[in-house]
N, C-alpha and C. Protein backbone atom coordinates (compact mmCIF):
# COMPACT_ATOMS: atom_id res chain seq x y z
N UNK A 1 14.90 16.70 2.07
CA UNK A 1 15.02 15.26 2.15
C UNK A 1 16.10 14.85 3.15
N UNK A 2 17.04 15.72 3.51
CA UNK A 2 17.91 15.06 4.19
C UNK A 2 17.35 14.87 5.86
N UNK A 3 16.36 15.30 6.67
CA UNK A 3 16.02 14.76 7.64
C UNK A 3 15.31 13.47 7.53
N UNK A 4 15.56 12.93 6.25
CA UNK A 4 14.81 11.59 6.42
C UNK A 4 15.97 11.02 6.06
N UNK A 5 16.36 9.65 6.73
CA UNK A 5 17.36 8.75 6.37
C UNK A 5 17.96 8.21 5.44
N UNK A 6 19.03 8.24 4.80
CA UNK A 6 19.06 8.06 3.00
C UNK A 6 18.65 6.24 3.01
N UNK A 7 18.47 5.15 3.75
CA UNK A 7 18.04 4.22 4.28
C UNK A 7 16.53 3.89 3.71
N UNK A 8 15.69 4.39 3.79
CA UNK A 8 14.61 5.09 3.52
C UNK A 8 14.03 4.63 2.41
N UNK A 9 13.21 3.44 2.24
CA UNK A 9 12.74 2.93 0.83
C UNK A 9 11.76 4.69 0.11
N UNK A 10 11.30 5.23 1.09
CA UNK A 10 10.67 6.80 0.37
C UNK A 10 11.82 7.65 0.54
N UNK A 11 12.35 7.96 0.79
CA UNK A 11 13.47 9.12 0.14
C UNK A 11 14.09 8.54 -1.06
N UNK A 12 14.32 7.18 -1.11
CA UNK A 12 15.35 6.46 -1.92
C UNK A 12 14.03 7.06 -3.29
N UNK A 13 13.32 6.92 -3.50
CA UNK A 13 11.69 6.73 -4.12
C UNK A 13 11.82 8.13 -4.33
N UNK A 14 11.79 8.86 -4.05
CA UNK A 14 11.50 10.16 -4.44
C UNK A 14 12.74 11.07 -4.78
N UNK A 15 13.99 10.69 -4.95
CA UNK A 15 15.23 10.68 -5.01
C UNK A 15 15.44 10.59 -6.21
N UNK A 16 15.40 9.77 -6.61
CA UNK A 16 15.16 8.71 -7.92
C UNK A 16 14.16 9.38 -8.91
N UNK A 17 13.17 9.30 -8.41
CA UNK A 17 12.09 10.07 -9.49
C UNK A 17 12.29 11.31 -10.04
N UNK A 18 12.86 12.12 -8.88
CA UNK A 18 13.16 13.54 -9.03
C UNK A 18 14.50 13.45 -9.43
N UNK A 19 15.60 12.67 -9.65
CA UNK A 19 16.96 12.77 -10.56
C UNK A 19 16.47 12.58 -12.08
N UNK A 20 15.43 11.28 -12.01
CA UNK A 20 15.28 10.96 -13.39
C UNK A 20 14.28 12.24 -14.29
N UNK A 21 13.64 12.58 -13.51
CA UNK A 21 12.92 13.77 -14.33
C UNK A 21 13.62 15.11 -14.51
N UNK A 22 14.91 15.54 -13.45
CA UNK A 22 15.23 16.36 -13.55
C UNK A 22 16.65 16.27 -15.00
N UNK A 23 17.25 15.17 -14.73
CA UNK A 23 18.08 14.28 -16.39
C UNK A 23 17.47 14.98 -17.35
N UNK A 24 15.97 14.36 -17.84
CA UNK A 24 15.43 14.53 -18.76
C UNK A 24 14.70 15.83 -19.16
N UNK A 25 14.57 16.74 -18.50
CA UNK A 25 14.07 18.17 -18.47
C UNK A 25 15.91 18.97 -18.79
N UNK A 26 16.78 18.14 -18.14
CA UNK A 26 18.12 19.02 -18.91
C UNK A 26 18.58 19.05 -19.99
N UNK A 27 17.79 17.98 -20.75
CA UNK A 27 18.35 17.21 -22.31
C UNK A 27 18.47 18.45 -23.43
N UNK A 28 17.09 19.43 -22.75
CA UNK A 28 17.17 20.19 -23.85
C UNK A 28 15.56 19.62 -24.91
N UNK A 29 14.94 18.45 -24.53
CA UNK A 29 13.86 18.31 -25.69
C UNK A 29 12.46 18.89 -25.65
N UNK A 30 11.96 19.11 -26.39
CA UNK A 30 10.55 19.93 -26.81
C UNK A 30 9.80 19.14 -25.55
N UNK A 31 8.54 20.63 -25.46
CA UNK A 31 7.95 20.26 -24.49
C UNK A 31 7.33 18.09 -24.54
N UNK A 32 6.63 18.11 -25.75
CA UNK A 32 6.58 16.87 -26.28
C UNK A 32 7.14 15.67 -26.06
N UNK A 33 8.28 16.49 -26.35
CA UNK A 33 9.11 14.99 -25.68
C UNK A 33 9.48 14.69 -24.60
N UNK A 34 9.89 15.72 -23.52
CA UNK A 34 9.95 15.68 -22.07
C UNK A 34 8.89 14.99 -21.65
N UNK A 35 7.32 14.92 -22.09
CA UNK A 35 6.42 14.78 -21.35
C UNK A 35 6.32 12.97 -22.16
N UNK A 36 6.61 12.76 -23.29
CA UNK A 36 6.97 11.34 -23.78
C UNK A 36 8.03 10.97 -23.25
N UNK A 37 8.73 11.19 -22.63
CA UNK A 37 10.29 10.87 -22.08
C UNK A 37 9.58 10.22 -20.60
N UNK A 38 9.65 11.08 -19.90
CA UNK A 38 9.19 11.09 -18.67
C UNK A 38 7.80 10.07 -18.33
N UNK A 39 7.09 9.86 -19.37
CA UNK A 39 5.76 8.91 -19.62
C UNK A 39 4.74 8.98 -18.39
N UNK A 40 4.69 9.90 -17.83
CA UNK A 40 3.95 10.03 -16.08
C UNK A 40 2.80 11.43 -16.55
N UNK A 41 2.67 11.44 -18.48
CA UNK A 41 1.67 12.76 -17.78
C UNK A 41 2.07 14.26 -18.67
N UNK A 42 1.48 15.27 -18.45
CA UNK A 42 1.44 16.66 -18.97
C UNK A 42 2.78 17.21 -18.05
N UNK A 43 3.52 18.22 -18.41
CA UNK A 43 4.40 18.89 -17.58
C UNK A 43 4.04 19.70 -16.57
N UNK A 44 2.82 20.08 -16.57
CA UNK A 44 2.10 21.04 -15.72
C UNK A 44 1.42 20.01 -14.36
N UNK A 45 0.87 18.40 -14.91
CA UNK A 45 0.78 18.01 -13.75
C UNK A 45 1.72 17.39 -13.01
N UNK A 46 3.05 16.95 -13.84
CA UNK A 46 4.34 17.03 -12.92
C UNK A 46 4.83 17.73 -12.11
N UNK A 47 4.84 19.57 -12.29
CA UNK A 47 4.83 19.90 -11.57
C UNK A 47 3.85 20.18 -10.46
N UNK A 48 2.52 19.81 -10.41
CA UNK A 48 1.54 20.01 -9.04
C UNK A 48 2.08 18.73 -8.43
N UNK A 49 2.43 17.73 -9.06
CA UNK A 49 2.87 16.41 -8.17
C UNK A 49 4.20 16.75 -7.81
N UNK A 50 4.71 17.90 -7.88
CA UNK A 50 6.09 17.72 -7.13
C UNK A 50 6.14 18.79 -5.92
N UNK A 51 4.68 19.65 -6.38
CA UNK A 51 5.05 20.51 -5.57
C UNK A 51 4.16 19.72 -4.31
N UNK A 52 3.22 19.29 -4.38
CA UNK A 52 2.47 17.85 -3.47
C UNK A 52 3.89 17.21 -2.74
N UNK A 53 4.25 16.70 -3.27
CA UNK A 53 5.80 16.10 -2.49
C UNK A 53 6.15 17.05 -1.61
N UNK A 54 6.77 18.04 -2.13
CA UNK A 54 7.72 18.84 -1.36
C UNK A 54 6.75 19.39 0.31
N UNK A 55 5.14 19.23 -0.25
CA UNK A 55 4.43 19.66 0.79
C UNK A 55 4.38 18.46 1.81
N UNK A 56 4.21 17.26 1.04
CA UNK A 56 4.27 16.09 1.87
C UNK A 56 5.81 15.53 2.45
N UNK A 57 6.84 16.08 2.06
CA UNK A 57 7.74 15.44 2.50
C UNK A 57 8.23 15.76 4.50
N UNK A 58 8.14 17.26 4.70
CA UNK A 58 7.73 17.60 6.21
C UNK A 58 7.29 16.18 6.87
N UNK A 59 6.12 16.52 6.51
CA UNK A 59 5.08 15.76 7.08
C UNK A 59 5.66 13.80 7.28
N UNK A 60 6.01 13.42 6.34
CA UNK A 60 6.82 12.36 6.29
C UNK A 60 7.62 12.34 7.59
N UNK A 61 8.94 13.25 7.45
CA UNK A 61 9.94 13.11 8.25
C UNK A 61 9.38 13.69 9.96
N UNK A 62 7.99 13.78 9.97
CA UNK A 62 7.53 13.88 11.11
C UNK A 62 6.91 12.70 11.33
N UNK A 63 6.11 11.90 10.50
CA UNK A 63 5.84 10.78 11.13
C UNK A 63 6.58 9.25 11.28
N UNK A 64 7.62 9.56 10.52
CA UNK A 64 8.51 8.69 10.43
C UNK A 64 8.18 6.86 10.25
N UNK A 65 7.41 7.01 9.07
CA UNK A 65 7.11 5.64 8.72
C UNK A 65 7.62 4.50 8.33
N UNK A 66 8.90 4.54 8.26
CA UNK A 66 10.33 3.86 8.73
C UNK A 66 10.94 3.19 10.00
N UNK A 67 9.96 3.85 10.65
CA UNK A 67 10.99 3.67 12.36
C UNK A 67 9.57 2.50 12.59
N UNK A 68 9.58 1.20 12.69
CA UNK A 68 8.98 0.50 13.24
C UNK A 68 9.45 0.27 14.77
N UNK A 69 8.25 0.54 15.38
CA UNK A 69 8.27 0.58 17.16
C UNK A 69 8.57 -0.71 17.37
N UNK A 70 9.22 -0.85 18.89
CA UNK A 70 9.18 -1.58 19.65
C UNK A 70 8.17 -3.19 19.70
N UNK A 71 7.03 -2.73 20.13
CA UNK A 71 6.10 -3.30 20.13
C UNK A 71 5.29 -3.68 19.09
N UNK A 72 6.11 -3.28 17.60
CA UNK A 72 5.33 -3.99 16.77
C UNK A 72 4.95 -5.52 16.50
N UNK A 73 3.97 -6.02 16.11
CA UNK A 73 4.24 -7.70 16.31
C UNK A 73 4.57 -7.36 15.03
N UNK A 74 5.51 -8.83 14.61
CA UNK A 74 6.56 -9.39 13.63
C UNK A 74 5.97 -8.99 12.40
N UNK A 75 6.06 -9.08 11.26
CA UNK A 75 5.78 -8.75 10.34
C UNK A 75 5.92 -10.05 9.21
N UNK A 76 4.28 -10.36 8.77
CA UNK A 76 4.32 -11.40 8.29
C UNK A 76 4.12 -11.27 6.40
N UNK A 77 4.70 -11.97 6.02
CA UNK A 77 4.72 -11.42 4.96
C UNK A 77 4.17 -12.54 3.88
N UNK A 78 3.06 -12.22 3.08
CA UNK A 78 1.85 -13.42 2.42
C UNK A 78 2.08 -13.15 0.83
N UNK A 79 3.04 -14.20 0.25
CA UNK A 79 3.17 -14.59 -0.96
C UNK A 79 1.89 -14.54 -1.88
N UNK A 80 1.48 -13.80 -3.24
CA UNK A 80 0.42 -13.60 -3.48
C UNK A 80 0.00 -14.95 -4.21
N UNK A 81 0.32 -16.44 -4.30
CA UNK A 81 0.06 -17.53 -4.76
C UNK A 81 -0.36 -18.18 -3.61
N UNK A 82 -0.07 -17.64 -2.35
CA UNK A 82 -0.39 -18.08 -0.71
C UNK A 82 -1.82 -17.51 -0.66
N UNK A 83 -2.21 -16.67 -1.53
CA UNK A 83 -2.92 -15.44 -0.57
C UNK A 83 -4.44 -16.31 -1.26
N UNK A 84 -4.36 -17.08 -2.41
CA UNK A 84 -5.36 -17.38 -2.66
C UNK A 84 -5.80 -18.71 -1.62
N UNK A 85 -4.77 -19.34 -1.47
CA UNK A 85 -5.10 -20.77 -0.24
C UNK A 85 -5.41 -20.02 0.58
N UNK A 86 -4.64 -19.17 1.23
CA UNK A 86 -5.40 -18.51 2.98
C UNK A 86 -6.95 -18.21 2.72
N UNK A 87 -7.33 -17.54 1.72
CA UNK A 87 -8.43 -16.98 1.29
C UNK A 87 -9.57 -18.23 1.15
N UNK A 88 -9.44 -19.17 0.46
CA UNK A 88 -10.09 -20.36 0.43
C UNK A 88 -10.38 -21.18 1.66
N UNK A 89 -8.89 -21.00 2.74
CA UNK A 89 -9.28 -21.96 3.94
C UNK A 89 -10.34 -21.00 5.00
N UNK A 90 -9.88 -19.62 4.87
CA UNK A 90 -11.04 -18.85 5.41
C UNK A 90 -12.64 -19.30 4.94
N UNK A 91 -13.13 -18.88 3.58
CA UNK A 91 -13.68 -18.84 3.29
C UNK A 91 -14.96 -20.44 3.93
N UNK A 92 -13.45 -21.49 3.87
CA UNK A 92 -14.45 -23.04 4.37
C UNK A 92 -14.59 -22.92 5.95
N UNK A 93 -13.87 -22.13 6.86
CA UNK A 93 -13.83 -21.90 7.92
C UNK A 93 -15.29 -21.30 8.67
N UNK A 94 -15.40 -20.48 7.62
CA UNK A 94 -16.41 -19.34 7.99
C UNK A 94 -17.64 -20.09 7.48
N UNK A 95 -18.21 -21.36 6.17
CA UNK A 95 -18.78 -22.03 5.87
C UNK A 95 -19.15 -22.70 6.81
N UNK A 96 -18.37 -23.75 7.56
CA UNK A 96 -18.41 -24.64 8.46
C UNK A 96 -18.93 -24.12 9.59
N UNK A 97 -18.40 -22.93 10.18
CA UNK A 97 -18.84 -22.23 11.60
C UNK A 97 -20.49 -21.97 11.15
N UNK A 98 -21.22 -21.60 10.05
CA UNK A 98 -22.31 -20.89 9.35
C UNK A 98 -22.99 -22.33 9.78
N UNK A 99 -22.61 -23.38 8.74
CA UNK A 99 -23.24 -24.40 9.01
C UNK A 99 -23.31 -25.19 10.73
N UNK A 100 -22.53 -25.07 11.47
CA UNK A 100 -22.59 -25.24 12.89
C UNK A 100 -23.15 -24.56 13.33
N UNK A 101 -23.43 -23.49 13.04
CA UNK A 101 -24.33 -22.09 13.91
C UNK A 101 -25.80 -22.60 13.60
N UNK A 102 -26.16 -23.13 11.82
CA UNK A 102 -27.70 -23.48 11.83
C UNK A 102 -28.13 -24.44 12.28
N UNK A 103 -27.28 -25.71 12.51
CA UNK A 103 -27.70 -27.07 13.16
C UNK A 103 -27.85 -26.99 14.38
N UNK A 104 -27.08 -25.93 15.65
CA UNK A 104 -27.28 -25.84 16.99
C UNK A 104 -28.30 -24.86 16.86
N UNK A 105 -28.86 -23.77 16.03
CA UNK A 105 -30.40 -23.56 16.06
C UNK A 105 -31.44 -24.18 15.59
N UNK A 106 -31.38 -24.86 14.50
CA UNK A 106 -31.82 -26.10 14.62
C UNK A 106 -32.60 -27.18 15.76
N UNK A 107 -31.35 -27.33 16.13
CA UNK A 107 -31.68 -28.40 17.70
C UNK A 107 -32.37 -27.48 18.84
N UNK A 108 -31.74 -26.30 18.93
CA UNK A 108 -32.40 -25.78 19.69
C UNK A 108 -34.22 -25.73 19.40
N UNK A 109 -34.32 -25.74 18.40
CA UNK A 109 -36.21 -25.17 18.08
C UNK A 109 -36.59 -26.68 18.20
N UNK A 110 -35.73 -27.71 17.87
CA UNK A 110 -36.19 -29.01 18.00
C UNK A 110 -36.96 -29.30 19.74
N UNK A 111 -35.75 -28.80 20.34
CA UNK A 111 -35.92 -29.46 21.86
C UNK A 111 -37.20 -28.22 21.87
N UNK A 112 -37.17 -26.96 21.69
CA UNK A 112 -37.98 -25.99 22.13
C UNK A 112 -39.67 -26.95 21.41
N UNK A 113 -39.70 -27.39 20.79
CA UNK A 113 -41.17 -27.71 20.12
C UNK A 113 -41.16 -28.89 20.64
N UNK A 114 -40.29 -29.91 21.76
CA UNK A 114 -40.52 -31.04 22.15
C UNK A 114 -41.10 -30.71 23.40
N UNK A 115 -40.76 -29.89 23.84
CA UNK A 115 -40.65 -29.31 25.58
C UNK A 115 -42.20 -29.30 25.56
């Protein structure tokens, strides 16, 4: 973990997970309760999910999904009480264009059967 930035909303994330499970595996309690403690699952698939991490973490600090480029455009960020208005004004947007698209074919077959 340390080639990834302690900065890092995923190191911070996987830091964390792996202190708090490793706490509770020191306590000393029955398999039972580690796996009620921990609330994520069997102990056996904790460990395939950690050993998944450790395989994915490389790979992370190679693509570095943290480092936003240069040229990214801004980053807009859509309140999920927003997300239903945007969704609605689309939705009449795309209505209206539908309905403008059938009235200019429309007219078109009009003039075509006048001609």
């Amino acid at each position: 973990m340390k080639q990834i930035p302690a900065s890092a909303v995923y190191r911070q994330t996987v830091e964390a997970t792996a202190n708090h499970r490793l706490g509770v595996l020191g306590s000393g309690a029955s398999v039972a309760e580690l796996e009620t403690k921990i609330g994520e699952g069997q102990l056996e698939e904790l460990i395939e999910e950690a050993k998944d991490e450790l395989e994915l973490i490389p790979k992370m600090a190679e693509w570095k999904p943290w480092v936003i480029p240069e040229d990214a455009p801004p980053l807009e960020i859509v309140w999920e009480e927003d997300a239903a208005e945007l969704d609605a004004a689309a939705a009449a947007k795309a209505e209206a264009e539908a309905e403008a698209a059938a009235k200019a074919e429309a007219e078109a077959e009009a003039k075509k059967a006048n001609a």
